[in-house]
C-alpha atoms as a PDB file:
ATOM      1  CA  UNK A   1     109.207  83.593 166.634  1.00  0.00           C
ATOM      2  CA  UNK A   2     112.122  85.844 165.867  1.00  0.00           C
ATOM      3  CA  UNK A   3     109.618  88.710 164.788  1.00  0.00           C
ATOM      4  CA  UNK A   4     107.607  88.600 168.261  1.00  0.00           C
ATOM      5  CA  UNK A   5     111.185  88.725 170.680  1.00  0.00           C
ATOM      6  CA  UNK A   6     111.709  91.472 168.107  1.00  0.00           C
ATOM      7  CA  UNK A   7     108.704  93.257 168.772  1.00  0.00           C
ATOM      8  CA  UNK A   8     108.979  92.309 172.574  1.00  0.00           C
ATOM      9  CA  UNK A   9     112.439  93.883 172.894  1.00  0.00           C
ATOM     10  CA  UNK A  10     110.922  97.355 170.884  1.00  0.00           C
ATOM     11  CA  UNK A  11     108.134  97.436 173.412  1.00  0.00           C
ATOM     12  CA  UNK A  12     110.815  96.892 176.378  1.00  0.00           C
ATOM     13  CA  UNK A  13     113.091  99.667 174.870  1.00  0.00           C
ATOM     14  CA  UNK A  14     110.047 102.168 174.415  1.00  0.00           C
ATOM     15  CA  UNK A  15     108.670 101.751 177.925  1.00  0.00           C
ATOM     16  CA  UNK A  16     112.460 102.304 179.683  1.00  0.00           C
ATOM     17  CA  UNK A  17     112.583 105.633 177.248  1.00  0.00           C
ATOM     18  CA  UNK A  18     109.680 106.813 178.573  1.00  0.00           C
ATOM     19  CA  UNK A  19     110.477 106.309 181.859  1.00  0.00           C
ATOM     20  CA  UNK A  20     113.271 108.001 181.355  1.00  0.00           C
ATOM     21  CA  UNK A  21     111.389 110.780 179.458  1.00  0.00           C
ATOM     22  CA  UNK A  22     109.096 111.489 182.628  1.00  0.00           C
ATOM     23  CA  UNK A  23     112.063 111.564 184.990  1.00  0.00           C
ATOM     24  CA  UNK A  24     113.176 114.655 183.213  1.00  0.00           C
ATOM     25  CA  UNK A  25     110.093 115.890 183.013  1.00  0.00           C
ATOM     26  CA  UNK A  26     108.995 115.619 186.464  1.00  0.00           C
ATOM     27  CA  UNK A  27     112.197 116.252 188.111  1.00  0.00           C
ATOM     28  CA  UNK A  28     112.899 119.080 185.612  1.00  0.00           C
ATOM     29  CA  UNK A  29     116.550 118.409 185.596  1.00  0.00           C
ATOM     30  CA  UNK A  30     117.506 121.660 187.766  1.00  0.00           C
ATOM     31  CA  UNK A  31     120.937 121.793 187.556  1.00  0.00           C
ATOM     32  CA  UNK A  32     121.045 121.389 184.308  1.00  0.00           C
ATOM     33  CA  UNK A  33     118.387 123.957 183.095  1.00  0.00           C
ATOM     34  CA  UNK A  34     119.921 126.551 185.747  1.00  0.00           C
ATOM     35  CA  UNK A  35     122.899 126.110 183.510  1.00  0.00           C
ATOM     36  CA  UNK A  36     121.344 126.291 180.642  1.00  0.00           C
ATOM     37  CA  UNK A  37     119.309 129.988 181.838  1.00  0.00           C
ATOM     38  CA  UNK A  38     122.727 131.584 183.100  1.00  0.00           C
ATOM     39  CA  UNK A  39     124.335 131.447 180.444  1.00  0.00           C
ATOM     40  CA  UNK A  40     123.830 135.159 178.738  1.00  0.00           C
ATOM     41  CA  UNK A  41     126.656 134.704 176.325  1.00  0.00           C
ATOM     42  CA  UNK A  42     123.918 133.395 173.941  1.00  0.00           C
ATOM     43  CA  UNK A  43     123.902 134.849 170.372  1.00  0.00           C
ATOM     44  CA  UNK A  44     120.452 134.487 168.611  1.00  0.00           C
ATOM     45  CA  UNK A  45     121.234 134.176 164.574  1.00  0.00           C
ATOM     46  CA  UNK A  46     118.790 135.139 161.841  1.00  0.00           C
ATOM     47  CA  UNK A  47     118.752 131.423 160.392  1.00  0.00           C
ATOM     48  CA  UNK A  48     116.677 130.812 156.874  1.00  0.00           C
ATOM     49  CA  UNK A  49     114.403 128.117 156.662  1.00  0.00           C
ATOM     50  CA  UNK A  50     112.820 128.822 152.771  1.00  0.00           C
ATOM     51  CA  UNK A  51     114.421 125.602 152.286  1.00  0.00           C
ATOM     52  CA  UNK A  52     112.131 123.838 154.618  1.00  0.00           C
ATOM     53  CA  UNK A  53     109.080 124.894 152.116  1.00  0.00           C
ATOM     54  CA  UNK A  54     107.848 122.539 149.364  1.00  0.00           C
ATOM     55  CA  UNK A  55     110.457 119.930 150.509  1.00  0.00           C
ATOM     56  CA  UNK A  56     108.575 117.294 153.254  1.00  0.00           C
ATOM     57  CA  UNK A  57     111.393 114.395 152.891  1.00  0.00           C
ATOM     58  CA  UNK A  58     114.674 114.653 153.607  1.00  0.00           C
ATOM     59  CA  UNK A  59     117.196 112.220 151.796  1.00  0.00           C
ATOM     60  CA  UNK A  60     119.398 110.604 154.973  1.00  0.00           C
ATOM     61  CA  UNK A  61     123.007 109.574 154.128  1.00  0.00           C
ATOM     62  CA  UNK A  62     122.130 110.887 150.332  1.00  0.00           C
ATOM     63  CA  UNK A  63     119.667 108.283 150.086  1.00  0.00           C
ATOM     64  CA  UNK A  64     119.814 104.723 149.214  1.00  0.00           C
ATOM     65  CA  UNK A  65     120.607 103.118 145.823  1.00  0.00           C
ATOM     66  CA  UNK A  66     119.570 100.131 143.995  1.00  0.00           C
ATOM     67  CA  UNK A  67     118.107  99.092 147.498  1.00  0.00           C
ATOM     68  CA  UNK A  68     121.767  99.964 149.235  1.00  0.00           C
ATOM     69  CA  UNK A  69     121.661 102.659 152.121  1.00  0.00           C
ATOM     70  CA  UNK A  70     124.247 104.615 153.550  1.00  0.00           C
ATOM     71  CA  UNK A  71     126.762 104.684 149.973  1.00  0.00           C
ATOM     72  CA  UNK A  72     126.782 108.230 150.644  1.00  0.00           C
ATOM     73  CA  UNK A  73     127.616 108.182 146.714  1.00  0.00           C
ATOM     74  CA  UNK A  74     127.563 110.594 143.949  1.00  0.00           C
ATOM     75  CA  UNK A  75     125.425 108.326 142.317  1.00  0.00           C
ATOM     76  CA  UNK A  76     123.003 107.528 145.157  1.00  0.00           C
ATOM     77  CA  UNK A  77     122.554 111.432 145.571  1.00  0.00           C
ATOM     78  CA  UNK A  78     122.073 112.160 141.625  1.00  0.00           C
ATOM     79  CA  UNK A  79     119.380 109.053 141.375  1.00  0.00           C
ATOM     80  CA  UNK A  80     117.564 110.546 144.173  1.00  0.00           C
ATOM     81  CA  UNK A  81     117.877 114.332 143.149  1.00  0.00           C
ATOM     82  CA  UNK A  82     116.314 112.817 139.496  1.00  0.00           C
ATOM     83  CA  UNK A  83     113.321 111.455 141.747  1.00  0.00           C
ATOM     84  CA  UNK A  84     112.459 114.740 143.250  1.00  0.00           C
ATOM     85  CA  UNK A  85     114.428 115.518 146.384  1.00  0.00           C
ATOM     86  CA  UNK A  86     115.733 118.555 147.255  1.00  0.00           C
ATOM     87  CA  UNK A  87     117.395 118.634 150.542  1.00  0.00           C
ATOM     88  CA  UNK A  88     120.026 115.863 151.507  1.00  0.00           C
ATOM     89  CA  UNK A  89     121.943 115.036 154.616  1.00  0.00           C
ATOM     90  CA  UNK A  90     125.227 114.038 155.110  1.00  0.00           C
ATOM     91  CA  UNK A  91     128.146 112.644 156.998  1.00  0.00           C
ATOM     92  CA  UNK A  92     131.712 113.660 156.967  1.00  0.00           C
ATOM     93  CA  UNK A  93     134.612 112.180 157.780  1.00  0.00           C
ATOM     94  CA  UNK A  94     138.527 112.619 158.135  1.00  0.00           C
ATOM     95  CA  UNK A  95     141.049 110.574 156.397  1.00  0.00           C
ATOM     96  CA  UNK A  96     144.138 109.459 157.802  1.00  0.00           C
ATOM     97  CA  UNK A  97     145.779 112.381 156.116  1.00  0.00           C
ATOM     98  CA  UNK A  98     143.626 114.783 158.061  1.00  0.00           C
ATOM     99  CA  UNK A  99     141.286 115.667 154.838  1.00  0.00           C
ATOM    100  CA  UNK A 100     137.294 115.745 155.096  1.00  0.00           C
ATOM    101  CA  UNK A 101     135.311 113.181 152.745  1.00  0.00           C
ATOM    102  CA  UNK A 102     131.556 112.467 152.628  1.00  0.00           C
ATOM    103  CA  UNK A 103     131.226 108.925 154.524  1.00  0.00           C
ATOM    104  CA  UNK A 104     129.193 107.587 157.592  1.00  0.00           C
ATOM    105  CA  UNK A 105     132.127 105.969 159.334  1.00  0.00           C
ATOM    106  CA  UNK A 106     135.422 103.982 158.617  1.00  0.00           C
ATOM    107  CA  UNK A 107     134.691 100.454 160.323  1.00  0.00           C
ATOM    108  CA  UNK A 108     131.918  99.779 157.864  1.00  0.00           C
ATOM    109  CA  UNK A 109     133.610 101.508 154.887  1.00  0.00           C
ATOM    110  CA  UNK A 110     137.174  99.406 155.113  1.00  0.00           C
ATOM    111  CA  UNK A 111     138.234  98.748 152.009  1.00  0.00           C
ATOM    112  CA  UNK A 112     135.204 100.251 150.484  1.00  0.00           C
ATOM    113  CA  UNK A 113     132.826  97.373 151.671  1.00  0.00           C
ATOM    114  CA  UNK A 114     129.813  98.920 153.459  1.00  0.00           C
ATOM    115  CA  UNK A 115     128.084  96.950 155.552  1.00  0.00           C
ATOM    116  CA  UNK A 116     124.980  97.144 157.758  1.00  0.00           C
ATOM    117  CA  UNK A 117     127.001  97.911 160.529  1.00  0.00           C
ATOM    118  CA  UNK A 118     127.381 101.310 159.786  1.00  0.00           C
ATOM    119  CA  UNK A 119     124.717 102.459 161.785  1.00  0.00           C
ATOM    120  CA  UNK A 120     125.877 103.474 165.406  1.00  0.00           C
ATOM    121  CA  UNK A 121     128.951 102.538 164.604  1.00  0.00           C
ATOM    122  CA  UNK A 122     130.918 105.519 165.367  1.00  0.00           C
ATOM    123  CA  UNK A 123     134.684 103.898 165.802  1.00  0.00           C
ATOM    124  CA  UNK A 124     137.693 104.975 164.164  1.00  0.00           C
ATOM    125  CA  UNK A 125     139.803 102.010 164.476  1.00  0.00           C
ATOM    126  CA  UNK A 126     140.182 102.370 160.412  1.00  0.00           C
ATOM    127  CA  UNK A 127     140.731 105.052 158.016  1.00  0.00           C
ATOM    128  CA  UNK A 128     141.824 105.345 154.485  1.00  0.00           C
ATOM    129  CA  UNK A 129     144.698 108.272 152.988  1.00  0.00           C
ATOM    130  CA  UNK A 130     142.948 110.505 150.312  1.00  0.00           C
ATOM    131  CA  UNK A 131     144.035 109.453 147.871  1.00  0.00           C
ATOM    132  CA  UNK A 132     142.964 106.118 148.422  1.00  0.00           C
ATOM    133  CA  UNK A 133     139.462 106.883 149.108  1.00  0.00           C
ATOM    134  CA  UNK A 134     139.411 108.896 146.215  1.00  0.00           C
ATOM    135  CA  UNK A 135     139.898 106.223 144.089  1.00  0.00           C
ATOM    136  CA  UNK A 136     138.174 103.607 145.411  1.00  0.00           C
ATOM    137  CA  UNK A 137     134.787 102.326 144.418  1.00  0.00           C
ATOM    138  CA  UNK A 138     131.708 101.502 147.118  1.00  0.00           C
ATOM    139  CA  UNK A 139     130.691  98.109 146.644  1.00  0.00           C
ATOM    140  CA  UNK A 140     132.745  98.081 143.222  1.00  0.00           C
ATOM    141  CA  UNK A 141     130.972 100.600 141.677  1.00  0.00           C
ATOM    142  CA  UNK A 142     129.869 103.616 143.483  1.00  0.00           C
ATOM    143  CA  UNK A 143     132.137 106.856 142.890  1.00  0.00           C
ATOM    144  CA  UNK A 144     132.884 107.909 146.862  1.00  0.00           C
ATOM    145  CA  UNK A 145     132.262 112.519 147.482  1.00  0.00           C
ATOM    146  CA  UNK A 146     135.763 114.008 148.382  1.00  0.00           C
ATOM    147  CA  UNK A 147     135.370 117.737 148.997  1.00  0.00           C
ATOM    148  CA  UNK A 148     135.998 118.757 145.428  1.00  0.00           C
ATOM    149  CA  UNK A 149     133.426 116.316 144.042  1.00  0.00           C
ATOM    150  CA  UNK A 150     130.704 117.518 147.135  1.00  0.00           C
ATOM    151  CA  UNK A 151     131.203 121.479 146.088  1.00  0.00           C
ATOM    152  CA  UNK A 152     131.230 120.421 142.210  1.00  0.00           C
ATOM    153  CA  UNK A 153     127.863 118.097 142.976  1.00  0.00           C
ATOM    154  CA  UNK A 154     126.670 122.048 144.740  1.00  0.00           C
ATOM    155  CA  UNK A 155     127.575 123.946 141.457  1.00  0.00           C
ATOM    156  CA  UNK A 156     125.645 121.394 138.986  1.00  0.00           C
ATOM    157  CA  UNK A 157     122.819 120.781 141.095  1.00  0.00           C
ATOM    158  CA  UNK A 158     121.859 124.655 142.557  1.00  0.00           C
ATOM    159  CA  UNK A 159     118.824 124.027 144.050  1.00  0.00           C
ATOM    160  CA  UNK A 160     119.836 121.038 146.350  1.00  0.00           C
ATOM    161  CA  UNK A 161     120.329 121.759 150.162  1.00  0.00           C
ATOM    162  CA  UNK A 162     122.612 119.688 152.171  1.00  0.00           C
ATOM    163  CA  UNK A 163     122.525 119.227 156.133  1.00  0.00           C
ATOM    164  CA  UNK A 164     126.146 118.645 156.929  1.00  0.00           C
ATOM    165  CA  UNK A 165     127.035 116.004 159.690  1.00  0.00           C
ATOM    166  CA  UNK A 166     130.013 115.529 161.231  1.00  0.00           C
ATOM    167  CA  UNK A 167     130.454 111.687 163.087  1.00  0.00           C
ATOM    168  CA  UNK A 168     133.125 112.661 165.674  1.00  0.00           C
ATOM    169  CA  UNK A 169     133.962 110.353 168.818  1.00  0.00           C
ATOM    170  CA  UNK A 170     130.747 111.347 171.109  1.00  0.00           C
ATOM    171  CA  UNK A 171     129.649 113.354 168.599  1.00  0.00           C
ATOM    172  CA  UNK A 172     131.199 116.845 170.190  1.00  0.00           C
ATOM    173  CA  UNK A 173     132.616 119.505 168.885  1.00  0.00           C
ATOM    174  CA  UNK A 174     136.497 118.765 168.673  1.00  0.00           C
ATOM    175  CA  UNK A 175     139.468 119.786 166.697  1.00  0.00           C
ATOM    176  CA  UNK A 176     138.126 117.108 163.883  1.00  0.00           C
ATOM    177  CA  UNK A 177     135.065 118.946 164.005  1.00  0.00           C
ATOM    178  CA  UNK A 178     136.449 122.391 163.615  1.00  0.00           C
ATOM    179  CA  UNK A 179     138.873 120.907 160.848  1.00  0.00           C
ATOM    180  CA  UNK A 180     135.977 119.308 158.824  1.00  0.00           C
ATOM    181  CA  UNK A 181     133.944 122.734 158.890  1.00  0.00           C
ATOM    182  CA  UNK A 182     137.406 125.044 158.065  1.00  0.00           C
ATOM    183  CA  UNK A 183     137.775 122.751 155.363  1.00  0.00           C
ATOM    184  CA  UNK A 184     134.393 122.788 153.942  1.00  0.00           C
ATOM    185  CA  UNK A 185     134.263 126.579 154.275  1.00  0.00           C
ATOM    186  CA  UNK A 186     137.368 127.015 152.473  1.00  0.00           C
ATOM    187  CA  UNK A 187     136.798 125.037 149.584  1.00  0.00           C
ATOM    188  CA  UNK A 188     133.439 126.840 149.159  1.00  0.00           C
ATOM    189  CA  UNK A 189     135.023 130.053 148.899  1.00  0.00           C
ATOM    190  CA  UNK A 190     137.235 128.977 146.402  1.00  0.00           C
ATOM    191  CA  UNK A 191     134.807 127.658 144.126  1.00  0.00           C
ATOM    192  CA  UNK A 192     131.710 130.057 145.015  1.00  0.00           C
ATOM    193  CA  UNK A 193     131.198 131.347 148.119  1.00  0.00           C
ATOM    194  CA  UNK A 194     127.208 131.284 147.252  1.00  0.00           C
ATOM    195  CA  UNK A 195     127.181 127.640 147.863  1.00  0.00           C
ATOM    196  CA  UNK A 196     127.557 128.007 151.584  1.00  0.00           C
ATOM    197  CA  UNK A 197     124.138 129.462 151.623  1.00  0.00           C
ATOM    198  CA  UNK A 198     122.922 126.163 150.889  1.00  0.00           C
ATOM    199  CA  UNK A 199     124.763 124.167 153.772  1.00  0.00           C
ATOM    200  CA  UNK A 200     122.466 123.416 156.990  1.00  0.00           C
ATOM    201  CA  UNK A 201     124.878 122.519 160.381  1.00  0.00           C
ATOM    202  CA  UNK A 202     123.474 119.723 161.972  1.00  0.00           C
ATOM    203  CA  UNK A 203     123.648 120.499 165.869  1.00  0.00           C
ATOM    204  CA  UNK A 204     124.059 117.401 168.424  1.00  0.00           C
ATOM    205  CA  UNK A 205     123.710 119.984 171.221  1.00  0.00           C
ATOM    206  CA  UNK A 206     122.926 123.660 172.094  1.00  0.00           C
ATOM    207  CA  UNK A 207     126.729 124.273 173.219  1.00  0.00           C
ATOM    208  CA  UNK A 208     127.684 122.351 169.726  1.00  0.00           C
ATOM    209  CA  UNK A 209     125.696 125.182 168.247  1.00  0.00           C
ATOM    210  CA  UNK A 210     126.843 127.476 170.027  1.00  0.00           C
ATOM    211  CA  UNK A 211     130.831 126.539 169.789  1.00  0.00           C
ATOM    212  CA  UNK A 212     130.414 126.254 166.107  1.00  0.00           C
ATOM    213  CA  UNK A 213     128.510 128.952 164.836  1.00  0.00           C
ATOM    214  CA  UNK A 214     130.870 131.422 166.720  1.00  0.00           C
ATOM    215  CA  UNK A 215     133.591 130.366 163.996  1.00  0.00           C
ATOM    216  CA  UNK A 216     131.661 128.613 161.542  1.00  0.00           C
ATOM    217  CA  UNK A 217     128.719 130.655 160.797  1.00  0.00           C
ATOM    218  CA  UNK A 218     126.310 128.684 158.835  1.00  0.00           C
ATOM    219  CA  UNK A 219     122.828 130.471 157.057  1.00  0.00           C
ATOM    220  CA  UNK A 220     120.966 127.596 158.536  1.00  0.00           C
ATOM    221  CA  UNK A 221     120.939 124.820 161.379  1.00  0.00           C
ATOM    222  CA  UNK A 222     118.711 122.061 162.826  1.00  0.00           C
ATOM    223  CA  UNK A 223     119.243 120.963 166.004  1.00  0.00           C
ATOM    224  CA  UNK A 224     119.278 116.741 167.761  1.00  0.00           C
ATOM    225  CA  UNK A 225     116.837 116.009 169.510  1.00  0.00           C
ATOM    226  CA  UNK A 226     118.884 113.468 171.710  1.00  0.00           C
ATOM    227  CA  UNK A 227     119.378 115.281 175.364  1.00  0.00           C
ATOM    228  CA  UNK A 228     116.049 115.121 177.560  1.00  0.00           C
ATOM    229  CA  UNK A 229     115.674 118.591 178.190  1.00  0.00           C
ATOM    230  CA  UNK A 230     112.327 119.369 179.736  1.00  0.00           C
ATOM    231  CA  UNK A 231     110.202 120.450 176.244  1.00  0.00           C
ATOM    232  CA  UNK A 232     109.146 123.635 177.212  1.00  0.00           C
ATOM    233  CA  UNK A 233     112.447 124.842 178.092  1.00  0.00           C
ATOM    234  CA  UNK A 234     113.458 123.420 175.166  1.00  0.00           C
ATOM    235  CA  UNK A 235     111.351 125.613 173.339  1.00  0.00           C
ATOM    236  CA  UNK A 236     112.825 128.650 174.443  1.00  0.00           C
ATOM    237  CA  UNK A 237     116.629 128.030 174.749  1.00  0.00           C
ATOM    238  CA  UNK A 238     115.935 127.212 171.158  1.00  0.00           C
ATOM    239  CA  UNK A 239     114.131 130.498 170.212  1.00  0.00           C
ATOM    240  CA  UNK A 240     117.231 132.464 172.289  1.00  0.00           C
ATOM    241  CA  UNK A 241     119.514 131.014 169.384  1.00  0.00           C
ATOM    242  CA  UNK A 242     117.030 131.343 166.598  1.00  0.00           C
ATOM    243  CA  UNK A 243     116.753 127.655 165.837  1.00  0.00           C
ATOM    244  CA  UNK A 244     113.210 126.623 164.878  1.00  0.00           C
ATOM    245  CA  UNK A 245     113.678 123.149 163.680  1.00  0.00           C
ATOM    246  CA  UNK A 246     114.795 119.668 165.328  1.00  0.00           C
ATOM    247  CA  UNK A 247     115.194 116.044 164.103  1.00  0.00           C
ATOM    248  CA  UNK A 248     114.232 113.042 166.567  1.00  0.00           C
ATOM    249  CA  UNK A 249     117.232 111.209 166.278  1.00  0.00           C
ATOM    250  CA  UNK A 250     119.468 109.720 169.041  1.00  0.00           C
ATOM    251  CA  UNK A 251     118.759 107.249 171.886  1.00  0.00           C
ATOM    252  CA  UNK A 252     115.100 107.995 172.672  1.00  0.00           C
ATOM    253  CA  UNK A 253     111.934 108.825 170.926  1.00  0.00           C
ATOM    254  CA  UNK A 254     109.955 111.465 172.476  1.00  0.00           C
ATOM    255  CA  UNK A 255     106.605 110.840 173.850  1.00  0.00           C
ATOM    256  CA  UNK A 256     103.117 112.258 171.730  1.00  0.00           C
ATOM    257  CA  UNK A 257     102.960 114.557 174.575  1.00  0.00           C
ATOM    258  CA  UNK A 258     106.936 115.610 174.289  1.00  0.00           C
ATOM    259  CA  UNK A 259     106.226 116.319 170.317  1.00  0.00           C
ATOM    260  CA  UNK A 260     103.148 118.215 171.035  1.00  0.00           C
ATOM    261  CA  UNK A 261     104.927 120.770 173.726  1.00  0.00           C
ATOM    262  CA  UNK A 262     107.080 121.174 171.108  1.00  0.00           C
ATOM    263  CA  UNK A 263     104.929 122.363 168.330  1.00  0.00           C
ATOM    264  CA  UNK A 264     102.764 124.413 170.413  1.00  0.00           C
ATOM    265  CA  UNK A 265     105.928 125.972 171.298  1.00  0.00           C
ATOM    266  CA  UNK A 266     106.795 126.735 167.104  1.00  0.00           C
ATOM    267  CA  UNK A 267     109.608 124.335 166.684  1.00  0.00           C
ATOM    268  CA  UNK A 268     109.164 122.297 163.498  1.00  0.00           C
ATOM    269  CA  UNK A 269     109.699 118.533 164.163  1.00  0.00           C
ATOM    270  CA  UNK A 270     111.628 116.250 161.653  1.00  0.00           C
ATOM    271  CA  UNK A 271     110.758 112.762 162.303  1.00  0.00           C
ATOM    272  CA  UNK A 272     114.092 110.599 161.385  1.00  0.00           C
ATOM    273  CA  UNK A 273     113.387 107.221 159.959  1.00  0.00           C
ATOM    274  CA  UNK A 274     116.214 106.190 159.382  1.00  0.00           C
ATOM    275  CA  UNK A 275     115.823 101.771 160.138  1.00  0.00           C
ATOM    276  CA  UNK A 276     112.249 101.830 158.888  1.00  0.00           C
ATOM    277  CA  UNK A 277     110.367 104.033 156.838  1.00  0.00           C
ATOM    278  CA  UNK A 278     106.355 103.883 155.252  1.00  0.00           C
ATOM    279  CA  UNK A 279     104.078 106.452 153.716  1.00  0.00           C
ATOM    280  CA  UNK A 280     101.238 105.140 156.966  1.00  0.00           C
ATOM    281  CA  UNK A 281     104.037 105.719 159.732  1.00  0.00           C
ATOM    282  CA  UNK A 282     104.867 109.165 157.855  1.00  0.00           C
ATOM    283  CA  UNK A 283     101.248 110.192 158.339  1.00  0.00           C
ATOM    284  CA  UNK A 284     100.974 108.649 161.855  1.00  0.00           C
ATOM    285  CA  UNK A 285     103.690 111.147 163.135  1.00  0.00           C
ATOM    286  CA  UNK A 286     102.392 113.835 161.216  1.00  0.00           C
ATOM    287  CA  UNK A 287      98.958 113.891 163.334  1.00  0.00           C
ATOM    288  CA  UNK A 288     101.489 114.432 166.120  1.00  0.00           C
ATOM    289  CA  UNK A 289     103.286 117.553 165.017  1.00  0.00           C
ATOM    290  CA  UNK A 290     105.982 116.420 162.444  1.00  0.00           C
ATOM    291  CA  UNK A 291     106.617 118.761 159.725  1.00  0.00           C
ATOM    292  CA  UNK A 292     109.302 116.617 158.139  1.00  0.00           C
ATOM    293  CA  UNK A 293     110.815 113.256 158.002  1.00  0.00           C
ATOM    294  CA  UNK A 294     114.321 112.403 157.317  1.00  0.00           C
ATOM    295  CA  UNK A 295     114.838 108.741 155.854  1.00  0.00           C
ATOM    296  CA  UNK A 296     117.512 107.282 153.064  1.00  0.00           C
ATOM    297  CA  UNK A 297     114.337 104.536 152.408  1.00  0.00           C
ATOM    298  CA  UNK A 298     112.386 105.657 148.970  1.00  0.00           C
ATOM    299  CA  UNK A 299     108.627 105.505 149.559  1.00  0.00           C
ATOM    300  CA  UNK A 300     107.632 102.084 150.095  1.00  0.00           C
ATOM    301  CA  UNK A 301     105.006  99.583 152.383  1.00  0.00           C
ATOM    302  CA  UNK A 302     106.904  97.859 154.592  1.00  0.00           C
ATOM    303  CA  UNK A 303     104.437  94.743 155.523  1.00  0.00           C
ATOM    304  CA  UNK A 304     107.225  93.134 158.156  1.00  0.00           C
ATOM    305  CA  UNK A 305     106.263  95.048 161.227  1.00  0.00           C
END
């Protein structure tokens, strides 16, 4: 009974995305692509993307551990680096001391007891000194990523990429923002300043983008495919910055139709599983255009849906 209101209230949630989807699409959102075209301040960067070759998965959150997701742990990320992945994303954080660490969000980490909760939970009611979360174990036995331990993980492992997310309030690019990437530059240069050729911003908008690689210029970017911005235009406010690659995560999924202007248009697709993951849905969205997916589930069936 529970898994059919489930399904029902999926089905419900689709249908009022896609509604929402065509409204953009037929009303074109005029104000807010006139915006977008007038602004001529826009800076087009020569972004590298050999690290999208040869590497189809993307570990989210570091990927999960002994059937835990979101640890964000030096151990989750070294267990799934031995099993073949390459490219990791993220999250960082700042403690109550005003120092960056590698963790989804406080609420759910208190006291270093993750919880489910974690996901779209983006309060800040919570936070821990550095020194305390340095010390403190996940669960009671996962070793948390201060910035030290995240740019030592960079030098021992040289071939891993990491997509760096930063879970401000409304995910916008604020003072914590600009702190977290200052910090994360600095200590980079003071251990090798080759490792920042390896970091990939995650953008949650074009003027995110924008705002940060003006003083934060990273070698590579994706961009959040969470604003409904009519595809095609999409397309080419995109190619104006040199971004050629966008993950569907955020509070819709985009229509077959949405995905397919897309690709036509160049723009590689990362589909983001990040609740449920299976090697059939994986080839499901790749018959519609996804290059990538992005999930912190190891390959599995899952036979509840």
């Amino acid at each position: 009974m529970f898994r059919k209101v489930w399904r029902y209230v999926q089905k419900m949630k689709k249908m009022f995305f896609q509604l929402e989807e065509v409204y953009y699409l037929e009303s074109r959102n005029y104000q807010m692509l006139s915006q977008l075209s007038c602004k001529t301040d826009v800076k087009k960067y020569d972004l590298n993307y050999e690290w999208c070759k040869d590497n189809p998965r993307i570990c989210h959150a570091l990927g999960e551990i002994d059937g835990i997701l979101f640890t964000e742990s030096v151990e989750a990320f070294k267990e799934n680096y031995k099993n073949g992945s390459r490219v990791f994303e993220l999250d960082f954080n700042l403690t109550s001391d005003n120092e960056p660490v590698v963790l989804h969000d406080w609420n759910s980490f208190e006291y270093g007891k993750l919880e489910k909760s974690c996901i779209n939970n983006f309060q800040q009611d919570f936070r821990m000194s550095y020194s305390a979360f340095q010390d403190v174990r996940i669960r009671g036995k996962y070793t948390t990523i201060t910035l030290p331990r995240f740019t030592a993980l960079m030098k021992e492992f040289p071939d891993a990429y990491f997509i760096v997310s930063v879970k401000t309030v409304d995910l916008v690019y604020n003072n914590e923002a600009k702190r977290i990437y200052q910090r994360i530059f600095e200590e980079c240069d003071r251990v090798d300043r080759d490792l920042k050729k390896r970091l990939i911003l995650h953008a949650y908008s074009l003027e995110f983008f924008d705002l940060c690689m003006k003083e934060y210029p990273f070698e590579s970017a994706i961009y959040r495919l969470h604003h409904c911005i009519h595809p095609a235009v999409l397309c080419s406010e995109l190619e104006r910055r040199g971004l050629t690659t966008t993950t569907t995560m955020g509070g819709w999924y985009p229509s077959d139709e949405y995905l397919k202007i897309l690709y036509q248009g160049g723009i590689k697709i990362i589909w983001c599983a990040v609740k449920q993951y299976s090697r059939e849905r994986e080839n499901e969205q790749k018959k519609k255009g996804v290059g990538m997916v992005m999930t912190p589930y190891k390959e599995r069936k899952m036979s509840d849906e």
